[in-house]
N, C-alpha and C. Protein backbone atom coordinates (compact mmCIF):
# COMPACT_ATOMS: atom_id res chain seq x y z
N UNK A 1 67.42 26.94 -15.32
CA UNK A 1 67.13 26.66 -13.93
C UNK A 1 66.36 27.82 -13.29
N UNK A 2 67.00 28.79 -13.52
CA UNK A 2 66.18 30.53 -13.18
C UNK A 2 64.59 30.73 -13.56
N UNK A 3 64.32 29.61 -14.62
CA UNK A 3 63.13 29.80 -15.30
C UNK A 3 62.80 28.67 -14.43
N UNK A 4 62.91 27.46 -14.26
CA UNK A 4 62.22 26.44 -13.34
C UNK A 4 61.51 27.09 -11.83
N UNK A 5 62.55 28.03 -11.59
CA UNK A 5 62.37 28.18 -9.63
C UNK A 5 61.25 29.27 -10.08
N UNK A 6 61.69 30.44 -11.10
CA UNK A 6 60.25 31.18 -11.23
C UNK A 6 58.94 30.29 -11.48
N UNK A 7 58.67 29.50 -12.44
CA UNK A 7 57.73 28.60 -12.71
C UNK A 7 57.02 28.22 -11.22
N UNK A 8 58.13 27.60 -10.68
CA UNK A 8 57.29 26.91 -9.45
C UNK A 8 57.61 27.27 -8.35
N UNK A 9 57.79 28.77 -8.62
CA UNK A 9 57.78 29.31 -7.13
C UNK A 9 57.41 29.25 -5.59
N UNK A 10 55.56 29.50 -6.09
CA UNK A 10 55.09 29.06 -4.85
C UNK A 10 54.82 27.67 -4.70
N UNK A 11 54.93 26.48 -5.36
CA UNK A 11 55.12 24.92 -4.74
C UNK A 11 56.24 24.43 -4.38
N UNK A 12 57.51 25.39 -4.57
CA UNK A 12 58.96 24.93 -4.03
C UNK A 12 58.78 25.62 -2.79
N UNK A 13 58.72 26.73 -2.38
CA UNK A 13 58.29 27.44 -1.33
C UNK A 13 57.40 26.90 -0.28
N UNK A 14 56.22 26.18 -0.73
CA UNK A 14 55.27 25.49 0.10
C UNK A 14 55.55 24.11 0.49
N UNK A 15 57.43 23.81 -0.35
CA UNK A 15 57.28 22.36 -0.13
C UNK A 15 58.18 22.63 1.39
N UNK A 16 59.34 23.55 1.31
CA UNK A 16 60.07 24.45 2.07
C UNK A 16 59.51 24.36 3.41
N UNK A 17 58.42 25.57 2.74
CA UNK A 17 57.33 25.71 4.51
C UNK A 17 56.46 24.58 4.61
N UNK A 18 56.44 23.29 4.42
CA UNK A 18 56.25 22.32 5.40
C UNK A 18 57.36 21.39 5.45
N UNK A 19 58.16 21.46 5.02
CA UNK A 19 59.78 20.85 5.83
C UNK A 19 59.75 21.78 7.67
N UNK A 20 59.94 22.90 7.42
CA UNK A 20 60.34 23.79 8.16
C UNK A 20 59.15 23.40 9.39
N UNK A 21 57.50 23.75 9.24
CA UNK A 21 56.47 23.25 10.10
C UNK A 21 56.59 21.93 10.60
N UNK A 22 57.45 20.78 10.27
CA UNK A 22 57.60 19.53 10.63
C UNK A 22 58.81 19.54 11.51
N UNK A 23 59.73 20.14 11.08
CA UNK A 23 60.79 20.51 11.73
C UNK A 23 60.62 20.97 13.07
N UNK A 24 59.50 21.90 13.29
CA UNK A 24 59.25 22.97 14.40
C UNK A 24 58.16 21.78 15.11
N UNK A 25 57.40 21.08 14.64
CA UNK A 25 56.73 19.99 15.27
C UNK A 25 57.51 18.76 16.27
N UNK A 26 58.20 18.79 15.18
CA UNK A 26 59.53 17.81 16.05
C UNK A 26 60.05 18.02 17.16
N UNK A 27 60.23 19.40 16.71
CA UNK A 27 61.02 19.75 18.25
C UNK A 27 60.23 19.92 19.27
N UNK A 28 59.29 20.57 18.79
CA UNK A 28 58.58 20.98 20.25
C UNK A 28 58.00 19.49 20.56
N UNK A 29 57.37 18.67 19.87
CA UNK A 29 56.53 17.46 20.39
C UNK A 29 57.12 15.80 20.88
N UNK A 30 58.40 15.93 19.83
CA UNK A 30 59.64 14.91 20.10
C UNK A 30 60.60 15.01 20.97
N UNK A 31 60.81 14.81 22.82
CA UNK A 31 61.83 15.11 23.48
C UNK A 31 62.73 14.67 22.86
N UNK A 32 63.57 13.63 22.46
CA UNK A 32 65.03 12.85 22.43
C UNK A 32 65.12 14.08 21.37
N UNK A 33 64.35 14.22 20.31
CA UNK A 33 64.73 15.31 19.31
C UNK A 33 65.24 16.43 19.47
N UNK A 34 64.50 16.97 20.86
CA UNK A 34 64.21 18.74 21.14
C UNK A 34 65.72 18.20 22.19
N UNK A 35 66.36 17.13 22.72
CA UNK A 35 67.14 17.28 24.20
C UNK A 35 68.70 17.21 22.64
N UNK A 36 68.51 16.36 22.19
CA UNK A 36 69.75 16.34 20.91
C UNK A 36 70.07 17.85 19.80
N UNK A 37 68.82 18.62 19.62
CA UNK A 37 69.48 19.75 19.29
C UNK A 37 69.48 20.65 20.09
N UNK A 38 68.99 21.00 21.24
CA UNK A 38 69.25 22.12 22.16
C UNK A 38 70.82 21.64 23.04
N UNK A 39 70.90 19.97 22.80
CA UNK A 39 72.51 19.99 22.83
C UNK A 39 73.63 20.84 22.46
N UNK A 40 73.15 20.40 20.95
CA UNK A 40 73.77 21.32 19.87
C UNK A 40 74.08 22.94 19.92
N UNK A 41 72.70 23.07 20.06
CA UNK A 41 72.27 24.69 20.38
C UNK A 41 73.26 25.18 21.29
N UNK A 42 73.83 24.58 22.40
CA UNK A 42 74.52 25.13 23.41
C UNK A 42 76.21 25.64 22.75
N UNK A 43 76.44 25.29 21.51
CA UNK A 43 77.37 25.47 20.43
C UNK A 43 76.65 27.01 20.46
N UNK A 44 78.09 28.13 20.98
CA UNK A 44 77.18 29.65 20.67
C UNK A 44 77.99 30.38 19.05
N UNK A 45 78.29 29.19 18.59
CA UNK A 45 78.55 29.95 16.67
C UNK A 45 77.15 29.96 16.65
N UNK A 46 76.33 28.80 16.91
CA UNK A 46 75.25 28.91 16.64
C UNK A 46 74.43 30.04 16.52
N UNK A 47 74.67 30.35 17.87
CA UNK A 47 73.90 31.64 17.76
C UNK A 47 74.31 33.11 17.31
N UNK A 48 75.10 33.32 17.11
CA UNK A 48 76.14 34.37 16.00
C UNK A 48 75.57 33.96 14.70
N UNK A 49 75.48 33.21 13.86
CA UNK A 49 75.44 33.13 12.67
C UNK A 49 73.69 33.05 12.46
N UNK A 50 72.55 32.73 13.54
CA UNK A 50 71.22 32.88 13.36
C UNK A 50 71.17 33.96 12.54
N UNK A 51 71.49 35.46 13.09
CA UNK A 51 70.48 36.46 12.34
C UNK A 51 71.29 36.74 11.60
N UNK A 52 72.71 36.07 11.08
CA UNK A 52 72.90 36.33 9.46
C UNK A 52 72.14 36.06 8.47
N UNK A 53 70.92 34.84 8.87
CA UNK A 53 70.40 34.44 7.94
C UNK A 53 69.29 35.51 7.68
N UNK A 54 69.33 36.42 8.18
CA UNK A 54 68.07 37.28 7.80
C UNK A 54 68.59 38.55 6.67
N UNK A 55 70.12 38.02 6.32
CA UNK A 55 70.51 38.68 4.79
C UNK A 55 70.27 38.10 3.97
N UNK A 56 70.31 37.10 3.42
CA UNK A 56 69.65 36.48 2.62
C UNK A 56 68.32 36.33 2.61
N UNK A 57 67.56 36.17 3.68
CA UNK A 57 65.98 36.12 3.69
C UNK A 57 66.01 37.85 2.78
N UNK A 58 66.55 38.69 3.29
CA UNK A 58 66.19 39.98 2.83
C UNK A 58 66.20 40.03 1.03
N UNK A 59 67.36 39.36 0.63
CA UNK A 59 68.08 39.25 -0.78
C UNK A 59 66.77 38.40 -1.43
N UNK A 60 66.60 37.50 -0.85
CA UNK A 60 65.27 36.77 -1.73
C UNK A 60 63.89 37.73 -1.28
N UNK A 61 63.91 38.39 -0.65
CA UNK A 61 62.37 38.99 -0.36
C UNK A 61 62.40 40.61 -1.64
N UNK A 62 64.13 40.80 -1.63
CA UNK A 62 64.19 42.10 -2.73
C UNK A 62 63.62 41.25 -3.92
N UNK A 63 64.15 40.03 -4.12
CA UNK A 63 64.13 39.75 -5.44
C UNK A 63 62.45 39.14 -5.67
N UNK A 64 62.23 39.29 -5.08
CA UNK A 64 60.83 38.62 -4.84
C UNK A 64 60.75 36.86 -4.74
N UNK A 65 61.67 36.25 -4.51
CA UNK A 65 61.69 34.75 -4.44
C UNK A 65 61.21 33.69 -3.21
N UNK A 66 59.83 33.90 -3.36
CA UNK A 66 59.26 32.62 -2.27
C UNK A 66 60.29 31.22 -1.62
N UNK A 67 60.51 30.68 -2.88
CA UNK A 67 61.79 29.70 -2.40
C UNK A 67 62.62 29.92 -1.71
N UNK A 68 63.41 31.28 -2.25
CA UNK A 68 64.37 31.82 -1.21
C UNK A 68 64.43 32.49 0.48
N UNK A 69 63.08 32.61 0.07
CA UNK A 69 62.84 33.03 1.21
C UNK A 69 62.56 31.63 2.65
N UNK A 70 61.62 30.84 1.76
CA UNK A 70 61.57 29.55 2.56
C UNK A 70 62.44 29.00 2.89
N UNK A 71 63.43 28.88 1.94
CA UNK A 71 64.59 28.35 2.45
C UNK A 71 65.38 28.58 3.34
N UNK A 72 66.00 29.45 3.15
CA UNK A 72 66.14 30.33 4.34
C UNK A 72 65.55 30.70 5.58
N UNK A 73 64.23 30.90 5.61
CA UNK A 73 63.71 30.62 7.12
C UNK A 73 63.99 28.66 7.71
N UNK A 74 64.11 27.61 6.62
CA UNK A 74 64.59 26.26 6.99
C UNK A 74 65.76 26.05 7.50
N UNK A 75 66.29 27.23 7.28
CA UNK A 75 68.11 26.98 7.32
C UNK A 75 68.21 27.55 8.59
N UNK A 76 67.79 29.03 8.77
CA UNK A 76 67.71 29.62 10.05
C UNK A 76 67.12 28.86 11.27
N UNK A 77 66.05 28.30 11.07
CA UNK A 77 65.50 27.53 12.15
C UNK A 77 66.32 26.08 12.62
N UNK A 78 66.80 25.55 11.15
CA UNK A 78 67.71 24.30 11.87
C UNK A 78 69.09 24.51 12.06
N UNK A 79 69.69 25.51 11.66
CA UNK A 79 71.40 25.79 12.28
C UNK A 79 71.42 25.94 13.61
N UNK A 80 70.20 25.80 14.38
CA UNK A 80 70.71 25.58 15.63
C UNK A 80 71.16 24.24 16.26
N UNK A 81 71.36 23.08 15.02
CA UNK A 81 71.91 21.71 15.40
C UNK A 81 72.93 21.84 14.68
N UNK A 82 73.40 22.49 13.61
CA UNK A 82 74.92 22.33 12.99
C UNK A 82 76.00 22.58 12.97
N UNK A 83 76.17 22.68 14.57
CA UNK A 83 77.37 22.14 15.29
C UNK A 83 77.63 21.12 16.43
N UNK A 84 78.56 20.76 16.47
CA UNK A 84 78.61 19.91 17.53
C UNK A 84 78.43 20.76 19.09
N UNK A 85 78.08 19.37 20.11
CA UNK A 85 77.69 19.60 21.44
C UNK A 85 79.28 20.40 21.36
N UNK A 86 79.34 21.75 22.19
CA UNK A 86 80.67 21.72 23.18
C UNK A 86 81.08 21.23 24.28
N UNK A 87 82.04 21.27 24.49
CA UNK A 87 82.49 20.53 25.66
C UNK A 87 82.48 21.53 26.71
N UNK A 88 82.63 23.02 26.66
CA UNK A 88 82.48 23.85 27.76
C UNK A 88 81.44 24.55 27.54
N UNK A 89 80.64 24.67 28.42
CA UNK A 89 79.03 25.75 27.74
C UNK A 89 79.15 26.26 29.73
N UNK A 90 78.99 27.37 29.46
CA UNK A 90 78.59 28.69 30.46
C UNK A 90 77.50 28.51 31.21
N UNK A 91 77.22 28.62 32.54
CA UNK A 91 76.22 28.67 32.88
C UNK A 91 74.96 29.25 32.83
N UNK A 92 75.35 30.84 32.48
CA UNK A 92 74.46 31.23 31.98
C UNK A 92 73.79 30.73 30.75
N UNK A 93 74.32 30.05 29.93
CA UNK A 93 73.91 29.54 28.17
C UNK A 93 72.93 28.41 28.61
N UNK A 94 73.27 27.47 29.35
CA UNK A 94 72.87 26.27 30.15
C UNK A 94 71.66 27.13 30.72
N UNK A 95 71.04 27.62 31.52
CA UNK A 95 70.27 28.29 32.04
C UNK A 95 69.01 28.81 31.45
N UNK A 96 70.05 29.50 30.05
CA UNK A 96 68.72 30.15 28.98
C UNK A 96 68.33 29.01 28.17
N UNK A 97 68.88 28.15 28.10
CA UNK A 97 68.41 27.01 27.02
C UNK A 97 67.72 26.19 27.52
N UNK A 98 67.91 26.00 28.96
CA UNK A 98 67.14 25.19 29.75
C UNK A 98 65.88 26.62 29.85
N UNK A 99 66.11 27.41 29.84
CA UNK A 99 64.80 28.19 29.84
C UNK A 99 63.62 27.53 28.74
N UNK A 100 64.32 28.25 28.08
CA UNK A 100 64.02 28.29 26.11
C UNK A 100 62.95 26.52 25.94
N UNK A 101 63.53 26.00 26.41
CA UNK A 101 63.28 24.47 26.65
C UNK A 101 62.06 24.38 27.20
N UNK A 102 62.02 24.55 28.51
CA UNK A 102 60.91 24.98 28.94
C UNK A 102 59.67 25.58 29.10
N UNK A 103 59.82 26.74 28.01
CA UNK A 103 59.31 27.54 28.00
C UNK A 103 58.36 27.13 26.64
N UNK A 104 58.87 26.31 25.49
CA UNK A 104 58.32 25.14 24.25
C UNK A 104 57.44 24.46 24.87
N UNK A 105 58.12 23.35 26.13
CA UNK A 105 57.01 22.65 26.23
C UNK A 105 56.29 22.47 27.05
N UNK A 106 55.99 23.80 27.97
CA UNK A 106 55.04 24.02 28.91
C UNK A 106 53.69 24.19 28.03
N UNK A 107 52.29 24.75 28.89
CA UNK A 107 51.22 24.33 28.02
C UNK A 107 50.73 25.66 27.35
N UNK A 108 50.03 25.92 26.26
CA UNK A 108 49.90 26.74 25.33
C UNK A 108 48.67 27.15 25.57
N UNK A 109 49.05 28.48 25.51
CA UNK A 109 47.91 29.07 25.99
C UNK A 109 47.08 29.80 25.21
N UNK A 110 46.40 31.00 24.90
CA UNK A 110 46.04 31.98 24.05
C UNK A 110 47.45 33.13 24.24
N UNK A 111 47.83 33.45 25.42
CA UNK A 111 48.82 34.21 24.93
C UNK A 111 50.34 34.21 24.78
N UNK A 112 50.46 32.77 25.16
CA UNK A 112 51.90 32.17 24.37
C UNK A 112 51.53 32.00 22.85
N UNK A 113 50.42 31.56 22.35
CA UNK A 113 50.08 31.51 21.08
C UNK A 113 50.41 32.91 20.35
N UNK A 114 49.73 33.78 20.84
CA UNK A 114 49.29 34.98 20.28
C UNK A 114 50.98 35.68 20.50
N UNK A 115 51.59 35.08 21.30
CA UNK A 115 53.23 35.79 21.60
C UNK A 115 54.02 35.16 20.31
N UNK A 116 53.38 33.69 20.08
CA UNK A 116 54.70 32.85 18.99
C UNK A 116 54.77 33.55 18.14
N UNK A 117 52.87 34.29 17.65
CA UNK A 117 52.53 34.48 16.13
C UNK A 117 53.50 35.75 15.95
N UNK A 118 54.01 36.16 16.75
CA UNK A 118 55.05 37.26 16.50
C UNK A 118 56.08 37.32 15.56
N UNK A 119 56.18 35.74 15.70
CA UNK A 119 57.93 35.54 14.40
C UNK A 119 57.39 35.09 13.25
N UNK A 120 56.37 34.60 12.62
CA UNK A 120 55.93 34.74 11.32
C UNK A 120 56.01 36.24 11.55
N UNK A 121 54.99 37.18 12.23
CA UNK A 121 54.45 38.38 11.59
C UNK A 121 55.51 39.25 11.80
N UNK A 122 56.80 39.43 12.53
CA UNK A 122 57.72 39.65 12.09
C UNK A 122 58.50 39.37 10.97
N UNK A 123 58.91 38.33 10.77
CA UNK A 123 59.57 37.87 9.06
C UNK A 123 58.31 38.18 8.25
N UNK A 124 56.97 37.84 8.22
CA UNK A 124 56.40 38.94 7.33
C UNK A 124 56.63 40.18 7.17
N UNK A 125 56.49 40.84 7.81
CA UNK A 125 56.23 42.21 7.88
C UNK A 125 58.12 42.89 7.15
N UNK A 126 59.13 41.50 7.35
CA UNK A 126 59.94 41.89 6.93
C UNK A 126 60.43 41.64 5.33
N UNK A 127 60.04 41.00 5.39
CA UNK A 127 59.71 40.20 3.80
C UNK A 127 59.64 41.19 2.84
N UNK A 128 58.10 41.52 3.34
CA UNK A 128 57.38 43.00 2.66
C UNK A 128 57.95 44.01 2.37
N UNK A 129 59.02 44.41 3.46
CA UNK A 129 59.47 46.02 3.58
C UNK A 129 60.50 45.54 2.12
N UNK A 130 61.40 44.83 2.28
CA UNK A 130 62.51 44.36 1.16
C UNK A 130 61.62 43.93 -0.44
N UNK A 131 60.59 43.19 0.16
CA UNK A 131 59.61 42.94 -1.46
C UNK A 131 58.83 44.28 -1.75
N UNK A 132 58.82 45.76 -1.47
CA UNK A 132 58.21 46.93 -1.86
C UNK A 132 59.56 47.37 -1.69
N UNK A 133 60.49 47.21 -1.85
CA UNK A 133 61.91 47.12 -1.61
C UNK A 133 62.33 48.90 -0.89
N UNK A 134 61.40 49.12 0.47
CA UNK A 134 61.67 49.81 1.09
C UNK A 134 62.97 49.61 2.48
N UNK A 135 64.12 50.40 2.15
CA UNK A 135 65.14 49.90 2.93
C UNK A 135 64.77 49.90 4.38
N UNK A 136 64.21 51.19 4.77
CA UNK A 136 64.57 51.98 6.18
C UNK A 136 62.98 50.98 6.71
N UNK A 137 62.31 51.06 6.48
CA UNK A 137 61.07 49.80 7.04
C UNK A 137 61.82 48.82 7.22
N UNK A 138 62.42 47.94 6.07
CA UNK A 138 63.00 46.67 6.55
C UNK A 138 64.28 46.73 7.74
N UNK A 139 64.80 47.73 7.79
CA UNK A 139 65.95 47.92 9.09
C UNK A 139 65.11 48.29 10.14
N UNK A 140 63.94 48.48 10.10
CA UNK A 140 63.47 49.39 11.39
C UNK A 140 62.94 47.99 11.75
N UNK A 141 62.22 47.24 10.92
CA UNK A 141 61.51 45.50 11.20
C UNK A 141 62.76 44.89 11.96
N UNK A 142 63.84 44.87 11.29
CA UNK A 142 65.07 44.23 11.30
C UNK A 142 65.86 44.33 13.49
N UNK A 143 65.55 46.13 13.71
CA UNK A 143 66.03 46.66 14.87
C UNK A 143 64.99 45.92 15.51
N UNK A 144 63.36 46.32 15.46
CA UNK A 144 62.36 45.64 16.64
C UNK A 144 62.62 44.16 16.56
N UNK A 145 63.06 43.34 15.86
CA UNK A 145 62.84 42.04 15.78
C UNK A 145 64.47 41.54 17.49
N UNK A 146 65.45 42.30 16.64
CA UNK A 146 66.48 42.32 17.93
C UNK A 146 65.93 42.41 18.95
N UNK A 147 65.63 44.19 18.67
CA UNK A 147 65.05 44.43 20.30
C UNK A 147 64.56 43.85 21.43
N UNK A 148 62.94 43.16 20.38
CA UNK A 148 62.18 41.95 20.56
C UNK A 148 62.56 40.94 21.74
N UNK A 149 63.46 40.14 20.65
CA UNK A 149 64.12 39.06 21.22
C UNK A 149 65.02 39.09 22.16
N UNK A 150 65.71 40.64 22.36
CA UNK A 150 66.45 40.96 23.72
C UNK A 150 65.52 40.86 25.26
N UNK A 151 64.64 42.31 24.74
CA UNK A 151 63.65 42.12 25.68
C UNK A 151 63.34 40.86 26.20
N UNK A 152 62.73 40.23 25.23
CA UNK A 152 61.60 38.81 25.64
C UNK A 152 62.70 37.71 26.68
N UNK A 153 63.86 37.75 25.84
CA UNK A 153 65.07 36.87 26.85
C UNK A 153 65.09 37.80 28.21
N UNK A 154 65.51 38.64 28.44
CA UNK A 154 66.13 39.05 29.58
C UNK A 154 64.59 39.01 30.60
N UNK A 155 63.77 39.67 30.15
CA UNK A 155 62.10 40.29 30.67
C UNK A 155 62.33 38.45 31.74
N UNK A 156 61.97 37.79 30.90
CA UNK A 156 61.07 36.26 31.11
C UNK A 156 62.31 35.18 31.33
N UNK A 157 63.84 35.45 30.89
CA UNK A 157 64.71 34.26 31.52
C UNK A 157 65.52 35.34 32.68
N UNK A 158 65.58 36.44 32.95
CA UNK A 158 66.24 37.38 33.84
C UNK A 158 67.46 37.22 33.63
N UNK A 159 68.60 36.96 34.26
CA UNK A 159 69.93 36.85 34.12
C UNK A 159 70.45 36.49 33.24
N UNK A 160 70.40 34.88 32.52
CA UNK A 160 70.34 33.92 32.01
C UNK A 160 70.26 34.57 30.41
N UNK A 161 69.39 35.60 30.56
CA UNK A 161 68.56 36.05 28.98
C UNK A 161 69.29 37.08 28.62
N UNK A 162 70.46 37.36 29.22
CA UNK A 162 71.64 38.10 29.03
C UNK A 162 72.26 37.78 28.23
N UNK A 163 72.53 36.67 28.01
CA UNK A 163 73.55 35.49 27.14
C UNK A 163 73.48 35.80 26.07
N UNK A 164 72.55 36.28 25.51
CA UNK A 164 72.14 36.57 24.04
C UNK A 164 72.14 37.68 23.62
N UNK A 165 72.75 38.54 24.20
CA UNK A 165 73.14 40.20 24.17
C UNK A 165 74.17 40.63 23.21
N UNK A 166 75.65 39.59 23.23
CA UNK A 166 76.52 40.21 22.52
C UNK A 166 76.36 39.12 21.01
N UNK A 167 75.38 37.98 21.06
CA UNK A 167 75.31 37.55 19.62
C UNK A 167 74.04 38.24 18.88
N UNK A 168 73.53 38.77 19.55
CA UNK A 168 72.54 39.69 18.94
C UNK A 168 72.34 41.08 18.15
N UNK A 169 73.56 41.49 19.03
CA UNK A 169 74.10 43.10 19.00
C UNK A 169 74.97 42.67 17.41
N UNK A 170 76.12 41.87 17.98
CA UNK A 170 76.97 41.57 16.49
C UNK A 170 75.86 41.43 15.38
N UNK A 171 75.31 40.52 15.58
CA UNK A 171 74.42 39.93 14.39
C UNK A 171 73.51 40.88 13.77
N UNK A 172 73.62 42.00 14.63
CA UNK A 172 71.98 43.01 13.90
C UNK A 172 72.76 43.92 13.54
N UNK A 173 74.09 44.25 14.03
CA UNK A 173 75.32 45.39 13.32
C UNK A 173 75.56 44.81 12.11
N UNK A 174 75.88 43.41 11.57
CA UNK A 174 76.41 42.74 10.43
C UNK A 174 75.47 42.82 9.67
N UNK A 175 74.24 42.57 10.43
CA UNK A 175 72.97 42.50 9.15
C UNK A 175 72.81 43.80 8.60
N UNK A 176 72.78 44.86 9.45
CA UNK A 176 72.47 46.23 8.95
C UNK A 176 73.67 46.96 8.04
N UNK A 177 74.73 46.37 8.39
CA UNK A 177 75.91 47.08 7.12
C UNK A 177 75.38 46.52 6.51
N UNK A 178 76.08 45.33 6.16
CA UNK A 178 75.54 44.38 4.61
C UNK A 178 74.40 44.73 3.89
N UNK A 179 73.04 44.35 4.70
CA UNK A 179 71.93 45.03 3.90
C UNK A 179 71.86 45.95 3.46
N UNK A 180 72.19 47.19 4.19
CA UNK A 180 72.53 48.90 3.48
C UNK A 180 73.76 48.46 2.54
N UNK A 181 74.56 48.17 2.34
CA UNK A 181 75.81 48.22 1.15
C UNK A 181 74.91 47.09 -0.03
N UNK A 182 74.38 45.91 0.32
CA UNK A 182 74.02 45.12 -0.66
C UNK A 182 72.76 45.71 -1.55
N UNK A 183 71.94 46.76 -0.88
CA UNK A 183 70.82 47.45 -0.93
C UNK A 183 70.82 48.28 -1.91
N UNK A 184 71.50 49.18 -1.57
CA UNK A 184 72.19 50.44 -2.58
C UNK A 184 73.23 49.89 -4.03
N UNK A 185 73.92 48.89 -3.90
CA UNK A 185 74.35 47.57 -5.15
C UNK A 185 73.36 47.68 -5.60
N UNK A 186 72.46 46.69 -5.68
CA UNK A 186 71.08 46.64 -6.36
C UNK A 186 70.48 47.53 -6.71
N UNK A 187 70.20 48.61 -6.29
CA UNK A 187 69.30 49.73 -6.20
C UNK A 187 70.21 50.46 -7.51
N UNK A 188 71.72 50.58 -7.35
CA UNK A 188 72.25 51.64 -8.11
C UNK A 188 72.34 50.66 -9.77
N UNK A 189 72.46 48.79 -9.76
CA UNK A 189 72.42 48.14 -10.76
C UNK A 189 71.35 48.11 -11.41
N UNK A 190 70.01 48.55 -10.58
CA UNK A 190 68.63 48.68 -11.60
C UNK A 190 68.68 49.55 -11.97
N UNK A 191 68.70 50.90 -11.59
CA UNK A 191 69.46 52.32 -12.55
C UNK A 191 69.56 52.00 -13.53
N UNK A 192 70.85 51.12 -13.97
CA UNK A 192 71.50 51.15 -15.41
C UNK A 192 71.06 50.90 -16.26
């Protein structure tokens, strides 16, 4: 099987990244679609468990695995429907999502464009640091990408963009142990 996914690396990967581009089409261009998972979305495991997925993106970018990596950006982008609606959601959560919402399908400009291209060239740029399997680049990608997304919420939803402060903080503390302990594993198992 190990020999299949190497074989067809980059066409499992490319089949991946256009699941994932159809996915992201949907939402933004399909309301009933985009109003049924930003339902979901209002579920805040949801958002706790997002930037776990950027340990594993890291684990397939050490190992060099396109698939894994695709996959994983598929998984990250749709766990924001795999939970159910809650029955109590915060006003503030309600607020930023109704932001977030808004903010998709208002009209596109050159520099909402040039703002999106940020999260490819972020997960690139992070990809890279783990595939030249430089640790302290990929944590430093890893911190601006938080940062990023703190800023950009609070800057542009104000109050509201608060909400995403303590699943962010957890999520980039969890990612950064793990990655440093899973990092140095690997690092000290190629040694041998």
């Amino acid at each position: 099987m190990k020999i299949f996914f190497s074989k067809y690396d980059k066409q499992i990967a490319a089949f991946w990244s256009l699941l994932t581009f159809i996915f992201l089409i949907l939402l933004i261009a399909h309301k009933p679609f985009m109003e049924w998972s930003f339902n979901r979305h209002h579920h805040q495991f949801s958002w706790y468990i997002r930037p776990l997925f950027l340990i594993p993106f890291c684990y397939f970018a050490y190992k060099q695995s396109l698939t894994g990596i695709s996959i994983t950006i598929f998984l990250l982008f749709t766990s924001m429907f795999w939970f159910p609606k809650p029955e109590i959601i915060s006003e503030q959560v309600k607020n930023f999502l109704q932001f977030e919402k808004d903010w998709l399908t208002s009209s596109w400009n050159i520099k909402k464009i040039a703002f999106s291209l940020l999260v490819p060239f972020s997960l690139t740029a992070l990809a890279f640091a783990f595939w030249i399997k430089s640790l302290w680049i990929g944590l430093s990608v890893i911190v601006l990408i938080a940062i990023g997304k703190i800023c950009w919420s609070v800057y542009n939803a104000g109050e509201s963009g608060k909400s995403i402060l303590i699943p962010a903080l957890i999520g980039l503390f969890i990612c950064c142990v793990l990655i440093i302990y899973g990092f140095k594993k690997m690092e000290k198992r190629k040694k041998r």
